[in-house]
C-alpha atoms as a PDB file:
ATOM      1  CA  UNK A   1       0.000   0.000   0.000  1.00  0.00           C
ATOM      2  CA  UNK A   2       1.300   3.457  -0.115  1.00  0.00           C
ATOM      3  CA  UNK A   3       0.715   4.382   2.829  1.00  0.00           C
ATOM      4  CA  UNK A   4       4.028   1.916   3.668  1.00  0.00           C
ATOM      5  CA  UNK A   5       5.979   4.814   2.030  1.00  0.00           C
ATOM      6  CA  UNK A   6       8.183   5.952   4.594  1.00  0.00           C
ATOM      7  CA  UNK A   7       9.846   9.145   2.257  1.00  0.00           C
ATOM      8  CA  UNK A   8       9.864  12.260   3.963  1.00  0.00           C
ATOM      9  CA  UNK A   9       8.359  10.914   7.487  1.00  0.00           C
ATOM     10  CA  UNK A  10       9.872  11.995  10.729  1.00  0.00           C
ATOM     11  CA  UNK A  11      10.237   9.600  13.616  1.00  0.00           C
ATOM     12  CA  UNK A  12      10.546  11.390  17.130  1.00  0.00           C
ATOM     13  CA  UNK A  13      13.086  10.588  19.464  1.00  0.00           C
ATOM     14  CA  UNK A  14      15.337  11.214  21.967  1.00  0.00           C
ATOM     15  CA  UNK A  15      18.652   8.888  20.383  1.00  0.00           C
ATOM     16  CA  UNK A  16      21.888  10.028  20.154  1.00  0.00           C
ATOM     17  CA  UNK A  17      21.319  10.581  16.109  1.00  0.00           C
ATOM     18  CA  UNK A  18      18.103  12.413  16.889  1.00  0.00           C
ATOM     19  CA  UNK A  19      20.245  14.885  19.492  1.00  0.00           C
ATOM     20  CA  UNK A  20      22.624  15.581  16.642  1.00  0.00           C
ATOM     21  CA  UNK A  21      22.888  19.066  15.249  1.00  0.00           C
ATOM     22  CA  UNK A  22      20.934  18.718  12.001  1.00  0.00           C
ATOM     23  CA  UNK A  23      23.449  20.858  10.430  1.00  0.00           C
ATOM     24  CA  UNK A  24      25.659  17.989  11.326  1.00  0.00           C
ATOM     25  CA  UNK A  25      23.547  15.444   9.917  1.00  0.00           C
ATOM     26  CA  UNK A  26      23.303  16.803   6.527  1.00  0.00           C
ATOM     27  CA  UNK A  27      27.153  16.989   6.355  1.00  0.00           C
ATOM     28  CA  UNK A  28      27.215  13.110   7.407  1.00  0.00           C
ATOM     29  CA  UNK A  29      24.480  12.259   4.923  1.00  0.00           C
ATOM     30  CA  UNK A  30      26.903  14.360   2.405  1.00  0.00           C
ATOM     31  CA  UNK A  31      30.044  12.235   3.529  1.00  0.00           C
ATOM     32  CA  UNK A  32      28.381   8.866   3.597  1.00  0.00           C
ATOM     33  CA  UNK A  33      27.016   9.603   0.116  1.00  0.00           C
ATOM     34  CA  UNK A  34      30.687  10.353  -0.584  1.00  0.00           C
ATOM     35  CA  UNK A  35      31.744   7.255   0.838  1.00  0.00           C
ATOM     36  CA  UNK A  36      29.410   4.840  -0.919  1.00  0.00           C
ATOM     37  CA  UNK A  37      30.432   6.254  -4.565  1.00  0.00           C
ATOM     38  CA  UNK A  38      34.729   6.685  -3.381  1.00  0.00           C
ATOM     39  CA  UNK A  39      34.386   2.154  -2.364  1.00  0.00           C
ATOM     40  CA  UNK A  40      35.482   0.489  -4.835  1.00  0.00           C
ATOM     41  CA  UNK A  41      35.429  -3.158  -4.027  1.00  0.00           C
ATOM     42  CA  UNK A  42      33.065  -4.449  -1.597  1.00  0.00           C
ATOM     43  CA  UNK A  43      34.816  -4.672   1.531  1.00  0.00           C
ATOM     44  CA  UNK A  44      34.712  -0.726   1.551  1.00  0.00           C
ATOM     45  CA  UNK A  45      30.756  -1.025   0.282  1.00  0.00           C
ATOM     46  CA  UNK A  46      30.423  -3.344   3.206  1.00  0.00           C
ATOM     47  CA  UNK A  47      32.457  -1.046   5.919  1.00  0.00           C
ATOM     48  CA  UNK A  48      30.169   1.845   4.792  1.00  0.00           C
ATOM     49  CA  UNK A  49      27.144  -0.088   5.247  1.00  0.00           C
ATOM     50  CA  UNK A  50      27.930  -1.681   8.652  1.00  0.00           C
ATOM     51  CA  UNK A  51      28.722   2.206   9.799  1.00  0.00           C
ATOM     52  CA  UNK A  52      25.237   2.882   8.134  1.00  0.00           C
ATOM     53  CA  UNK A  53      23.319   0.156  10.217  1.00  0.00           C
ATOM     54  CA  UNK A  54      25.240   1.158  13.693  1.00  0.00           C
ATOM     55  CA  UNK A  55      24.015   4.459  12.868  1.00  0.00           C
ATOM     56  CA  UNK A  56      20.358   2.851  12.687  1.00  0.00           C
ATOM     57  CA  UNK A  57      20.276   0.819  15.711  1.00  0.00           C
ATOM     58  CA  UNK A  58      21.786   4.083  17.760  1.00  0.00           C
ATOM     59  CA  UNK A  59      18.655   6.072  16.522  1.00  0.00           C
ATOM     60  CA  UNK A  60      16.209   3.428  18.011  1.00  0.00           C
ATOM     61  CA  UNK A  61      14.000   3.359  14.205  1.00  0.00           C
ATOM     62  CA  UNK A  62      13.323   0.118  13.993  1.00  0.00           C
ATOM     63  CA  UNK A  63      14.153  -2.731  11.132  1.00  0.00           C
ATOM     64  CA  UNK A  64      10.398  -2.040   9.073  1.00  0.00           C
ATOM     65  CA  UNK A  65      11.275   1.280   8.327  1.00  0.00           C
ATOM     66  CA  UNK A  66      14.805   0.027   6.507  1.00  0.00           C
ATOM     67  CA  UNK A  67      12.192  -2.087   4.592  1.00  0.00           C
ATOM     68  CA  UNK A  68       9.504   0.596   3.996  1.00  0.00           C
ATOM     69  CA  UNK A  69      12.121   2.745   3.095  1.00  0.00           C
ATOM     70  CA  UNK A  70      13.329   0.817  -0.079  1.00  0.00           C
ATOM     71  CA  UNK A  71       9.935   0.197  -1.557  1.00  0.00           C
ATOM     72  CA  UNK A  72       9.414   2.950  -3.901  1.00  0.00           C
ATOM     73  CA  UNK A  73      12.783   2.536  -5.428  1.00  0.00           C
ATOM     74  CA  UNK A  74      12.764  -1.658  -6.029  1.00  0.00           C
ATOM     75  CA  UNK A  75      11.759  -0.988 -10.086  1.00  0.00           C
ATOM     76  CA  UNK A  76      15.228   0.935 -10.102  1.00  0.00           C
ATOM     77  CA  UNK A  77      16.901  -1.439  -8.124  1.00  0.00           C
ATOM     78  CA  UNK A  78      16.213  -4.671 -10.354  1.00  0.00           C
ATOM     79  CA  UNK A  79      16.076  -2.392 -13.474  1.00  0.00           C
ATOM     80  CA  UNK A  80      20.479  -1.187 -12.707  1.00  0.00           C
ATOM     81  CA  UNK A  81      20.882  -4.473 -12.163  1.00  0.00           C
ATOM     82  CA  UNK A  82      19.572  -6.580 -15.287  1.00  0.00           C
ATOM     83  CA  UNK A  83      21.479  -3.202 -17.206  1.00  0.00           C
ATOM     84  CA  UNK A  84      24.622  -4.091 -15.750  1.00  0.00           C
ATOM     85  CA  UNK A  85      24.382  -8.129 -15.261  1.00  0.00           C
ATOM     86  CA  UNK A  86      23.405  -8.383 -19.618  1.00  0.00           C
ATOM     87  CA  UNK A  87      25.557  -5.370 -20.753  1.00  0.00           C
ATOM     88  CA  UNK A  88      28.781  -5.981 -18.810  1.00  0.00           C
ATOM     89  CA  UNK A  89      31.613  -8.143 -20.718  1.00  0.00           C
ATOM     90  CA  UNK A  90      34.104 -10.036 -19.053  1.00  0.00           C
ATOM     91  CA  UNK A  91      36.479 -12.894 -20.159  1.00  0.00           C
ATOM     92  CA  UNK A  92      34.802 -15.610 -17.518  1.00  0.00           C
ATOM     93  CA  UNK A  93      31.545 -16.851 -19.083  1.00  0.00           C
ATOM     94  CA  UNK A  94      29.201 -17.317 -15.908  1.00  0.00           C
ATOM     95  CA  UNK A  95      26.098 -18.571 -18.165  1.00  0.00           C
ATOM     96  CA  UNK A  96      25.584 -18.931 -21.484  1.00  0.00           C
ATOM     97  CA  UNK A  97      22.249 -19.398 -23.233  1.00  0.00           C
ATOM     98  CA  UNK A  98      20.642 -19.137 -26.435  1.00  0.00           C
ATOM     99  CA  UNK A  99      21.685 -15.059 -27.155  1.00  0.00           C
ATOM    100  CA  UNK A 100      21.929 -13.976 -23.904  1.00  0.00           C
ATOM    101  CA  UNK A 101      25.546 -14.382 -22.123  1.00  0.00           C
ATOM    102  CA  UNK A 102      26.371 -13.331 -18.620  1.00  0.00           C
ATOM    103  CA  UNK A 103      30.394 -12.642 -17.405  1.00  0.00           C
ATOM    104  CA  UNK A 104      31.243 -13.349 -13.881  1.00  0.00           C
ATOM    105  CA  UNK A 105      32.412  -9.826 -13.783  1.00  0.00           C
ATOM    106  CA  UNK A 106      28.803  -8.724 -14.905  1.00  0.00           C
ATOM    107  CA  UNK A 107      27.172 -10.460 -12.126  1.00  0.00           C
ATOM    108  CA  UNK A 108      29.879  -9.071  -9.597  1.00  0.00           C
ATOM    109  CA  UNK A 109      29.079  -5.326 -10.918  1.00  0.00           C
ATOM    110  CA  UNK A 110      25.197  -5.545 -10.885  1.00  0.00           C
ATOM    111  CA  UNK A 111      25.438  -7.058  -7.181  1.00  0.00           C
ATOM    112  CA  UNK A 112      27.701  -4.152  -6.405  1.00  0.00           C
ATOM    113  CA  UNK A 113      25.688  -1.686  -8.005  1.00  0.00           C
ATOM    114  CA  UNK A 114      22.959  -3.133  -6.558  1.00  0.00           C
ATOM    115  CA  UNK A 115      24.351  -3.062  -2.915  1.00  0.00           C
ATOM    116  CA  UNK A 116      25.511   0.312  -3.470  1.00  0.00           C
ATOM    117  CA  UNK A 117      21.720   2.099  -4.133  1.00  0.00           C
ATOM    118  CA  UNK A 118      20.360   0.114  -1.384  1.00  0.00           C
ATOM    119  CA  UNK A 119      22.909   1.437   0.996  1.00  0.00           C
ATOM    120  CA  UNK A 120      22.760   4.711  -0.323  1.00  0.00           C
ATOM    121  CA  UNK A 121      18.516   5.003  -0.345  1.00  0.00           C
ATOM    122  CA  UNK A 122      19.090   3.718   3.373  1.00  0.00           C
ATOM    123  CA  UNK A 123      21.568   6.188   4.482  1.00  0.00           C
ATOM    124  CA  UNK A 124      20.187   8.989   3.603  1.00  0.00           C
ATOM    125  CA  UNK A 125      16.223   7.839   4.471  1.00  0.00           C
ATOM    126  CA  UNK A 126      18.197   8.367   8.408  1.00  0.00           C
ATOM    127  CA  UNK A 127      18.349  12.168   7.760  1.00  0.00           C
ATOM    128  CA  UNK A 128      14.608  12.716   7.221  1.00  0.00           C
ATOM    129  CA  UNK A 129      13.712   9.915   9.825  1.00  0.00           C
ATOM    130  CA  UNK A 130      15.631  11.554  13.009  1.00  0.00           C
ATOM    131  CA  UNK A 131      15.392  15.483  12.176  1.00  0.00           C
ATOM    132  CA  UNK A 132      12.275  17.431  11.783  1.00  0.00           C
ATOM    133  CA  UNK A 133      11.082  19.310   8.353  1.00  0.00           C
ATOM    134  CA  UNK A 134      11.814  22.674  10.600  1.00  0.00           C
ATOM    135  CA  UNK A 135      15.084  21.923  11.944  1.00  0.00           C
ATOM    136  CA  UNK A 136      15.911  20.697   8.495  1.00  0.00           C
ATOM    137  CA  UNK A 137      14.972  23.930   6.856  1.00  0.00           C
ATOM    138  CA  UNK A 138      16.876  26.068   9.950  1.00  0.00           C
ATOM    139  CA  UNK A 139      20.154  23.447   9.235  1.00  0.00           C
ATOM    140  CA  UNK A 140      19.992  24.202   5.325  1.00  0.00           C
ATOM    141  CA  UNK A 141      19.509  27.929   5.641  1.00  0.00           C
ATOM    142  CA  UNK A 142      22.844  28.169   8.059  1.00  0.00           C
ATOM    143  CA  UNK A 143      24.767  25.601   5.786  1.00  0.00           C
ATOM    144  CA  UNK A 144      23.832  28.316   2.951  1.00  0.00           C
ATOM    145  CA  UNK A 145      23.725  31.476   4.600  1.00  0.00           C
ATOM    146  CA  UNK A 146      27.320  32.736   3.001  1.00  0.00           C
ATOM    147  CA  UNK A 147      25.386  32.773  -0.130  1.00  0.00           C
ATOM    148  CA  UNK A 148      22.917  35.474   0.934  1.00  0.00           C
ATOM    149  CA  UNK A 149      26.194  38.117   0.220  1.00  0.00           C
ATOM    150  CA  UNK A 150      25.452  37.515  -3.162  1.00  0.00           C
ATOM    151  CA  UNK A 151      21.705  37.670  -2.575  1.00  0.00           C
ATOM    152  CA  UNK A 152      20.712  34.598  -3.007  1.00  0.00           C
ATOM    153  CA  UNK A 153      17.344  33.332  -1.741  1.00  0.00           C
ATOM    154  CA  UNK A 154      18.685  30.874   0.622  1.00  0.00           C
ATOM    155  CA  UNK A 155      15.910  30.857   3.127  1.00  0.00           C
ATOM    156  CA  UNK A 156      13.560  30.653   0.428  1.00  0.00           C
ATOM    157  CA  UNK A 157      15.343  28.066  -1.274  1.00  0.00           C
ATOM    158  CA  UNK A 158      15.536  26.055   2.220  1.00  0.00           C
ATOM    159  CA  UNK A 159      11.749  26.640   2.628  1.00  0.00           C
ATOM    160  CA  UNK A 160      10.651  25.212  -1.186  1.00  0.00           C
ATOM    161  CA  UNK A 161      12.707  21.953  -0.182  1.00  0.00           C
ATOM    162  CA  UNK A 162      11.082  21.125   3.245  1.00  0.00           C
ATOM    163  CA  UNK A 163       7.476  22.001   2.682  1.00  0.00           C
ATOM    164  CA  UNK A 164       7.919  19.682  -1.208  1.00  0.00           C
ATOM    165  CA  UNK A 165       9.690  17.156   1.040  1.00  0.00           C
ATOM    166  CA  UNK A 166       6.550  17.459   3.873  1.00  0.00           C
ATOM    167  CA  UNK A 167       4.671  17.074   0.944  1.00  0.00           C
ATOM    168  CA  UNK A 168       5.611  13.639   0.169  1.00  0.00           C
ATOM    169  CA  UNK A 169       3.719  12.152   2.761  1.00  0.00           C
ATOM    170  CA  UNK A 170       0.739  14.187   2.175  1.00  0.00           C
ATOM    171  CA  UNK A 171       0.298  13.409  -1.317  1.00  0.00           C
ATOM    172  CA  UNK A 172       0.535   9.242  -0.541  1.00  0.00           C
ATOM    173  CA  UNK A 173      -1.902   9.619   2.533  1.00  0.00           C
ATOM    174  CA  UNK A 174      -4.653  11.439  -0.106  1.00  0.00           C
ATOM    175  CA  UNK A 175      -3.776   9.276  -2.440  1.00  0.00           C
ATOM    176  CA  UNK A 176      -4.242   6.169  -0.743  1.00  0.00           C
ATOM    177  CA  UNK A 177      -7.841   7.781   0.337  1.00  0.00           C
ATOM    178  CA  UNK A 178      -8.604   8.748  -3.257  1.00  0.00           C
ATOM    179  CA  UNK A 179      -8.049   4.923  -4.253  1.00  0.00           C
ATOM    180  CA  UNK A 180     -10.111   3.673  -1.459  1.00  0.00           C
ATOM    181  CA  UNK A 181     -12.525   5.995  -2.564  1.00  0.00           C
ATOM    182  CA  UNK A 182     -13.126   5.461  -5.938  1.00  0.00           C
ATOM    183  CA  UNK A 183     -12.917   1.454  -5.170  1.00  0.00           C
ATOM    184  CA  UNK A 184     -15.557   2.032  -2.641  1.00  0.00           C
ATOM    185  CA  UNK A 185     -17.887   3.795  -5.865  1.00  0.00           C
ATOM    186  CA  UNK A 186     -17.173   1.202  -8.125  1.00  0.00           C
ATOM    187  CA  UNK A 187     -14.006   2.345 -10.138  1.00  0.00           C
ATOM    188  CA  UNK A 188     -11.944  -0.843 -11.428  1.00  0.00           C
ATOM    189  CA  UNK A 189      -8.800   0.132 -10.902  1.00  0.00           C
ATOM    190  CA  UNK A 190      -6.733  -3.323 -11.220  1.00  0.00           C
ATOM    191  CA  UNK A 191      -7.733  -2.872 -14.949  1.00  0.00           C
ATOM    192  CA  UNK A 192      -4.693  -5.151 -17.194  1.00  0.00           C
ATOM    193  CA  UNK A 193      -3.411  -3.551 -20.139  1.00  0.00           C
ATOM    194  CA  UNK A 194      -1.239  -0.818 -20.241  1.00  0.00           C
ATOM    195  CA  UNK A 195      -4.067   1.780 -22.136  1.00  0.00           C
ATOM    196  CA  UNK A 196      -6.553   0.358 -19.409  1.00  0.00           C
ATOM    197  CA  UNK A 197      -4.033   1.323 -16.698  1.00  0.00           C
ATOM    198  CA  UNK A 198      -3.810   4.513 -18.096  1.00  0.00           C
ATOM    199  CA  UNK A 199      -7.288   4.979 -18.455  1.00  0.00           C
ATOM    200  CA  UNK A 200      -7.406   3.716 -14.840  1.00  0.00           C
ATOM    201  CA  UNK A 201      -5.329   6.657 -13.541  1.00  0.00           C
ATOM    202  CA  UNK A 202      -7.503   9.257 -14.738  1.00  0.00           C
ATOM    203  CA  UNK A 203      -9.769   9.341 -11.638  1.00  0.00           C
ATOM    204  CA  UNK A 204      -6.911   8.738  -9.169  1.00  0.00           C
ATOM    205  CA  UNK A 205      -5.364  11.963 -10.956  1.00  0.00           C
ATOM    206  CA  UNK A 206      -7.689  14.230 -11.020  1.00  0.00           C
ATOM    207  CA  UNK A 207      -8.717  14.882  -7.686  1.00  0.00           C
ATOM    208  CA  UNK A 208      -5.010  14.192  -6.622  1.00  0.00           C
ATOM    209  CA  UNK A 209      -3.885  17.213  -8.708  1.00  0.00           C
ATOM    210  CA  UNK A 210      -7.003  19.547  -6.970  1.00  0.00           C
ATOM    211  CA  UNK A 211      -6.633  18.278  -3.603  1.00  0.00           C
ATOM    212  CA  UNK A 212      -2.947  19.073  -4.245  1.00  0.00           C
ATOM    213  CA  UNK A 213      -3.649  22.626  -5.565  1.00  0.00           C
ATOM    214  CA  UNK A 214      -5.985  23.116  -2.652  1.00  0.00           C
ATOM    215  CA  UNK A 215      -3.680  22.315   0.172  1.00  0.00           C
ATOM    216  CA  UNK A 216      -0.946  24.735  -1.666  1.00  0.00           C
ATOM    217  CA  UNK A 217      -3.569  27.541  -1.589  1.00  0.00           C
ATOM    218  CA  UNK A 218      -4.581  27.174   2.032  1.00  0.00           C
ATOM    219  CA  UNK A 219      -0.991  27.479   3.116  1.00  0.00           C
ATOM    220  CA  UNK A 220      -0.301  30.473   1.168  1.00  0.00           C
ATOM    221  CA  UNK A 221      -2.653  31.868   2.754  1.00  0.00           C
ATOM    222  CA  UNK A 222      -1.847  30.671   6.366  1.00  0.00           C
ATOM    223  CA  UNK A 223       1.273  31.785   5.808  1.00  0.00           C
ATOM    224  CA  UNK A 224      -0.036  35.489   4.940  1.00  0.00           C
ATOM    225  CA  UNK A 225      -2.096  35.571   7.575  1.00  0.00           C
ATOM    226  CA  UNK A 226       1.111  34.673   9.537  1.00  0.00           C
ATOM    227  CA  UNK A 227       2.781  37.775   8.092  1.00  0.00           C
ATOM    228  CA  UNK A 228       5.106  35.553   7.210  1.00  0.00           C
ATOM    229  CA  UNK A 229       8.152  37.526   4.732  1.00  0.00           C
ATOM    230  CA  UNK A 230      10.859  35.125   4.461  1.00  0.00           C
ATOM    231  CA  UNK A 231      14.038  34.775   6.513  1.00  0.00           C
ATOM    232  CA  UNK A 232      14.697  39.059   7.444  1.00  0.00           C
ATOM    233  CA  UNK A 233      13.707  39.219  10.993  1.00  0.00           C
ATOM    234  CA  UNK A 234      12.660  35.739  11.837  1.00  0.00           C
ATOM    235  CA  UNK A 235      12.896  34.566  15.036  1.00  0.00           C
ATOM    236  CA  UNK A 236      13.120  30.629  16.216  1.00  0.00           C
ATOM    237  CA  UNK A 237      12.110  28.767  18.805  1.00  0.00           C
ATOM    238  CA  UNK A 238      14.736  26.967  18.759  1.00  0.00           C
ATOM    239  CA  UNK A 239      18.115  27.369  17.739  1.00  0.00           C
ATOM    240  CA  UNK A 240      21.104  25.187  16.493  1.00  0.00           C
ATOM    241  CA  UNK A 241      23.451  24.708  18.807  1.00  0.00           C
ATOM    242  CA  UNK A 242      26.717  22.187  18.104  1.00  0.00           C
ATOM    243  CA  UNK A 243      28.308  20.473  20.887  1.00  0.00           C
ATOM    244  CA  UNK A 244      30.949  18.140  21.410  1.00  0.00           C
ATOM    245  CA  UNK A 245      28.390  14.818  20.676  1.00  0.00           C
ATOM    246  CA  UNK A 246      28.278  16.473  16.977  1.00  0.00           C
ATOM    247  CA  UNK A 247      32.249  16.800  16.690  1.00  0.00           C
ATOM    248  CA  UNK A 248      32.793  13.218  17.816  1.00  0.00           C
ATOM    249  CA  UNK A 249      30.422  12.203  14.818  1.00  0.00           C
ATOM    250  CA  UNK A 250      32.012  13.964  12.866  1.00  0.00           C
ATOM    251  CA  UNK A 251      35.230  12.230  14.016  1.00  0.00           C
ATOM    252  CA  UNK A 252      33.782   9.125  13.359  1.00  0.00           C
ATOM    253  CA  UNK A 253      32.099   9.786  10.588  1.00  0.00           C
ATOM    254  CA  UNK A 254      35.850  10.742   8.708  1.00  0.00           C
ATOM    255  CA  UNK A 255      37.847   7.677  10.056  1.00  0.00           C
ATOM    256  CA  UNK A 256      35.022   5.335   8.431  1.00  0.00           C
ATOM    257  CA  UNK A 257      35.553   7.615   5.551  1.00  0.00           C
ATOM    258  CA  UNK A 258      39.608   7.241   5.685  1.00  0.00           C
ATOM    259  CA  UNK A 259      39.011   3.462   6.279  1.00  0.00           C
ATOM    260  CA  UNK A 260      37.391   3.423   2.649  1.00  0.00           C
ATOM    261  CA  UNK A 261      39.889   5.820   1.361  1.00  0.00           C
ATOM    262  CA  UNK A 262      42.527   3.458   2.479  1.00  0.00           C
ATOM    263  CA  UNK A 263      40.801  -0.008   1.512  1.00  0.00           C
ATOM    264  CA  UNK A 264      40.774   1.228  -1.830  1.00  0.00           C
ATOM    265  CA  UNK A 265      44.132   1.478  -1.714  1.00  0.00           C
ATOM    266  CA  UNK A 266      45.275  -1.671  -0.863  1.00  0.00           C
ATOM    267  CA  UNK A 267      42.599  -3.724  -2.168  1.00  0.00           C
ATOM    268  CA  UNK A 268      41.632  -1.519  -5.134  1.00  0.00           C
END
């Protein structure tokens, strides 16, 4: 269902991970992403991805969400890796048959590719699950305040991101109620065919694109109400505040990141 979409959700707590400065956290998510695409064998994939699930069991979320988390992006998944396992060549024949022919250096790139989204999609799912859509939008703006010398929107630019990322979540909930919806009036939605499909998604659409509209229109206007004029004279609740928790992470986070660096080195 898609209400098992996890994208964009935020899981309170009160973990280690969820006490880190969310400017912090973006810069990990930055470095991890770093770190998955600098491994190049799969010792350093698998180094990366143990640091990954570590960083999972300190924030408390629980297995599911991992799960829940990779569900809108399994097409993709099995999609990179039929790409690479049919159009990679190699001198070791792993299977032959008929026209196709797979190389054993095919199959070991399209599990590594493979390995490498996965890990990826899951590392970065952590950000959104352990830092709220404000705090997210407060860490952004300070990452990207020296750009406002040069007057560039950056707490407009901050803003667009979080409310389309709180968004996400939104649009699956009404979705999911649309479908229910138009099941519950009759609508035959599990047409087969691919112009029956699309015919199919004509009533799901619809209202999804007004109700979508509609919600963007009520918060304008809440936020005029608000007086609300962008980032000169805001005030916050609260504020970002480092401590010494966020520089050990970041300690942490750069000897995983040298451990790579180094496997690739001498296993490269």
């Amino acid at each position: 269902m898609l209400k098992d979409i996890t994208i964009g959700q935020f899981f309170p707590g009160e973990s280690v991970i969820h006490r880190l400065d969310a400017r912090f956290k973006i810069i990990f998510s930055v470095l991890a992403a770093a770190m998955l695409f600098t491994a190049q064998n799969f010792m350093g994939l698998g180094v990366a991805a143990v640091f990954i699930v570590m960083c999972y069991a300190l924030s408390g979320i629980k297995f599911r969400m991992i799960l829940k988390s990779l569900k809108p992006i399994i097409p993709l998944i099995i999609f990179t890796g039929i790409l690479n396992l049919f159009f990679i060549k190699g001198e070791e024949i792993l299977l032959e048959f008929w026209f196709v022919t797979v190389y054993v250096e095919g199959a070991k790139t399209s599990a590594f590719m493979m390995t490498r989204i996965i890990t990826l999609i899951i590392g970065m799912s952590l950000l959104t699950y352990t830092t709220s859509p404000i705090m997210l939008t407060d860490a952004i703006e300070s990452l990207l305040s020296p750009l406002k010398k040069v007057r560039f929107p950056v707490h407009e630019l901050a803003m667009m991101m979080m409310i389309a990322l709180r968004f996400i979540p939104l649009l699956i909930e009404e979705t999911d109620k649309i479908i229910m919806a138009q099941k519950a009036r009759g609508a035959n939605l599990d047409a087969k065919g691919l112009v029956k499909k699309a015919k199919a998604l004509i009533p799901i659409l619809i209202p999804l694109f007004i109700s979508a509209f509609k919600r963007a229109n009520e918060l304008a206007l809440a936020m005029e109400c608000r007086c609300y004029r962008g980032g000169e004279g805001r005030t916050r609740l609260k504020k970002l505040q480092s401590s010494v928790l966020d520089y050990l992470a970041l300690g942490l986070v750069l000897c995983v990141f040298g451990i790579v660096i180094v496997n690739n080195f001498v296993f490269g």
